[in-house]
Protein backbone atom coordinates (compact mmCIF):
# COMPACT_ATOMS: atom_id res chain seq x y z
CA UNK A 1 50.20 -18.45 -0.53
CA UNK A 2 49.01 -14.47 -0.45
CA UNK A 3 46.17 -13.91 2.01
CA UNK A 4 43.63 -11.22 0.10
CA UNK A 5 42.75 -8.28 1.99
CA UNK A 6 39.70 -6.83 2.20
CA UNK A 7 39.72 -2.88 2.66
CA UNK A 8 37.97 -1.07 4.58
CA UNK A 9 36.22 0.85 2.33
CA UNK A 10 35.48 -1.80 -0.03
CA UNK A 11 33.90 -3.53 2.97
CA UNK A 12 31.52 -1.00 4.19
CA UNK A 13 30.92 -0.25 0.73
CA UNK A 14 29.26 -3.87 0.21
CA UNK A 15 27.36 -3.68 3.37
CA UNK A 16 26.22 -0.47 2.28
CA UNK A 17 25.27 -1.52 -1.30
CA UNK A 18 23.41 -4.90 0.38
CA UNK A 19 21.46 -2.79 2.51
CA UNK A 20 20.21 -0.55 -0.25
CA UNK A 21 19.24 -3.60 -2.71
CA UNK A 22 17.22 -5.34 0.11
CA UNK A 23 15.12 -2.06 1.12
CA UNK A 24 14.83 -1.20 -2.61
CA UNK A 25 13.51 -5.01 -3.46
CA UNK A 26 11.23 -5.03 -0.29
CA UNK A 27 9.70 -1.54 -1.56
CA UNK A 28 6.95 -3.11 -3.47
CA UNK A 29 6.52 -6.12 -2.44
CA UNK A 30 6.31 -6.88 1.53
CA UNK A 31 3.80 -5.76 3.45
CA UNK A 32 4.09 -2.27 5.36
CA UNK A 33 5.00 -1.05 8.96
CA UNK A 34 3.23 2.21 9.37
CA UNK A 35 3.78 4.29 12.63
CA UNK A 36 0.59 5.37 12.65
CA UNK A 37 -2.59 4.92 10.44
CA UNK A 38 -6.08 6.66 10.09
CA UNK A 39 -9.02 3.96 8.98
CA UNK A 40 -11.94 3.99 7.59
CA UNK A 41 -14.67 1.96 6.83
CA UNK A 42 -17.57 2.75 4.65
CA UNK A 43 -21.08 2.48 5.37
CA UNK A 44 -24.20 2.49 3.03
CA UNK A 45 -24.82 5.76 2.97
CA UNK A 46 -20.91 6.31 1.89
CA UNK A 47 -21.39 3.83 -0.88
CA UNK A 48 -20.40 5.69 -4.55
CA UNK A 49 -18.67 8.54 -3.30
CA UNK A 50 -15.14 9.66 -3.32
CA UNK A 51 -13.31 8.72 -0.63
CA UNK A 52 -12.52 12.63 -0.50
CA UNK A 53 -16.23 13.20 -0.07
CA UNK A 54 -16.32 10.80 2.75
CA UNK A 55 -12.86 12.37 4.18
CA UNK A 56 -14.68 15.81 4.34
CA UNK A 57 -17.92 14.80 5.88
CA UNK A 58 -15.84 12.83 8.51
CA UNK A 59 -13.86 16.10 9.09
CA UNK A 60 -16.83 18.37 9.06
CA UNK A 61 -17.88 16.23 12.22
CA UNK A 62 -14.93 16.48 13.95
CA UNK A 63 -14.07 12.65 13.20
CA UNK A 64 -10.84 13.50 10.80
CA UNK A 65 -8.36 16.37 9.92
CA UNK A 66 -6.55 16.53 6.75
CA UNK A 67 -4.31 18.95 4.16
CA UNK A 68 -4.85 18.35 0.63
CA UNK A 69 -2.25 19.96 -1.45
CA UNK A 70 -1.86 19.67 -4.89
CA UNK A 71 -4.13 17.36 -5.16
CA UNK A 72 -2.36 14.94 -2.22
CA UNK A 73 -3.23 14.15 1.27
CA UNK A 74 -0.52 16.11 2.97
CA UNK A 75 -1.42 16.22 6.38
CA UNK A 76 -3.93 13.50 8.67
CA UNK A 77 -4.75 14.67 12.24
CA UNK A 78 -1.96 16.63 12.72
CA UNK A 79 0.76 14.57 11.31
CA UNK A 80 2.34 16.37 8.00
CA UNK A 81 4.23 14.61 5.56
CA UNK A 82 8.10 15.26 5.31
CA UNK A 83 10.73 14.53 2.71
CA UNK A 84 11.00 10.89 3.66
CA UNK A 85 7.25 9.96 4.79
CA UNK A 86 4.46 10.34 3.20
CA UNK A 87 0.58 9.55 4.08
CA UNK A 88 -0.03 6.23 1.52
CA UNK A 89 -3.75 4.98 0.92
CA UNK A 90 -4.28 0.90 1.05
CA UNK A 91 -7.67 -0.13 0.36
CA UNK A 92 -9.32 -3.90 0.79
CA UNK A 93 -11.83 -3.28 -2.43
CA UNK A 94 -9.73 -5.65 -4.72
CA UNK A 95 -11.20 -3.82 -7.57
CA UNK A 96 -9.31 -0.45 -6.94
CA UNK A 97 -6.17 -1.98 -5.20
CA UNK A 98 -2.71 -3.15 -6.68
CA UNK A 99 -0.89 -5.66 -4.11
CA UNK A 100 2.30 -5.40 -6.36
CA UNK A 101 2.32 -1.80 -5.72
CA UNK A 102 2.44 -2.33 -1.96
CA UNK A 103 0.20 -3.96 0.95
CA UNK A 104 -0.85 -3.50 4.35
CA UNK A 105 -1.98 -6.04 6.72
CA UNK A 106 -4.82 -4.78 9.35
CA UNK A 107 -6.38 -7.09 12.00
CA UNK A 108 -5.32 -10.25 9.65
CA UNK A 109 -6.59 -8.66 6.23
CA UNK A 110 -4.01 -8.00 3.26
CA UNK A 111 -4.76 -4.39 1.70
CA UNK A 112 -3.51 -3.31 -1.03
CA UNK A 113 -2.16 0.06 -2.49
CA UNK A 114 -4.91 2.22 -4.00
CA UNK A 115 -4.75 2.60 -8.08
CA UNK A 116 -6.24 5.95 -7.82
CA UNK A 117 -5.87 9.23 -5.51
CA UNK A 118 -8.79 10.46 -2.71
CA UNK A 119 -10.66 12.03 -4.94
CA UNK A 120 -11.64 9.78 -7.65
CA UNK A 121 -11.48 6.36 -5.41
CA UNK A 122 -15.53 5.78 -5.01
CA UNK A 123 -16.02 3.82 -1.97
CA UNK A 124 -17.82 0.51 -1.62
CA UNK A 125 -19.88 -0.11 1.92
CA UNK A 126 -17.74 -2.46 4.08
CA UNK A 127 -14.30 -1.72 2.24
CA UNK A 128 -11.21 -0.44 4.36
CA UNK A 129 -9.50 2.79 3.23
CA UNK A 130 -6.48 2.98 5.43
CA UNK A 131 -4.07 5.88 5.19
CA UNK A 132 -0.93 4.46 6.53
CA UNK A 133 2.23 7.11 7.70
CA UNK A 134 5.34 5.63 5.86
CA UNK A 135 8.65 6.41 5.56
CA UNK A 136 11.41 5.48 3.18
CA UNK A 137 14.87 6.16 2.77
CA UNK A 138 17.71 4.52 4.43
């Protein structure tokens, strides 16, 4: 009887293929790790506006600081997006989220990813907005 051998190559190969099909399947559907996240909740006298207009009021008082560029958050108190992490907005109004896009859990609450950018999300008093700091890539 002829034992099979495995090569090396072929073997790191299939780890290396595994790997890549479990953090592509978990992309969408598991909930995030962020290393660092920026929250907000909104009050009453938030309640309609963009979450852009709320972002710049909260900056104006010192609260926040942000980059937009191109239309995209690009930098939150200091911390600038790179190649492989990006700033990603998760919001608890179910209304303007999409949990197959992506969630994020916060004190026990499941958020889901925003359907729409900064600056046409209108925010509802008492909803999270959470920008979370991700990164992907293996």
């Amino acid at each position: 009887m002829k034992k099979k051998v495995v090569s090396p190559v072929s073997l790191v190969s299939a780890v290396l293929a595994l790997f890549s099909l479990l953090a592509l399947a978990g992309c969408h559907t598991s909930s995030v790790t962020a290393d660092m996240d920026v929250v907000i909740r909104a009050t009453a006298e938030q309640d309609g506006k963009t979450l852009l207009a709320v972002m710049e009021e909260l900056q104006e008082a010192g609260e926040l600081s942000f980059t937009v560029s191109d239309g995209m958050i690009v930098e939150l108190n200091g911390t600038k997006q790179t190649t492989s992490s990006y700033w990603m907005l998760y919001t608890s109004d179910e209304e303007s989220a999409n949990e197959q896009w992506g969630t994020f859990e916060y004190e026990g609450e499941v958020l889901g990813s925003a359907v729409s950018g900064a600056g046409e999300l209108a925010v509802k008093e008492g909803c999270l907005y959470i920008w979370a700091f991700e990164s992907f890539g293996i």
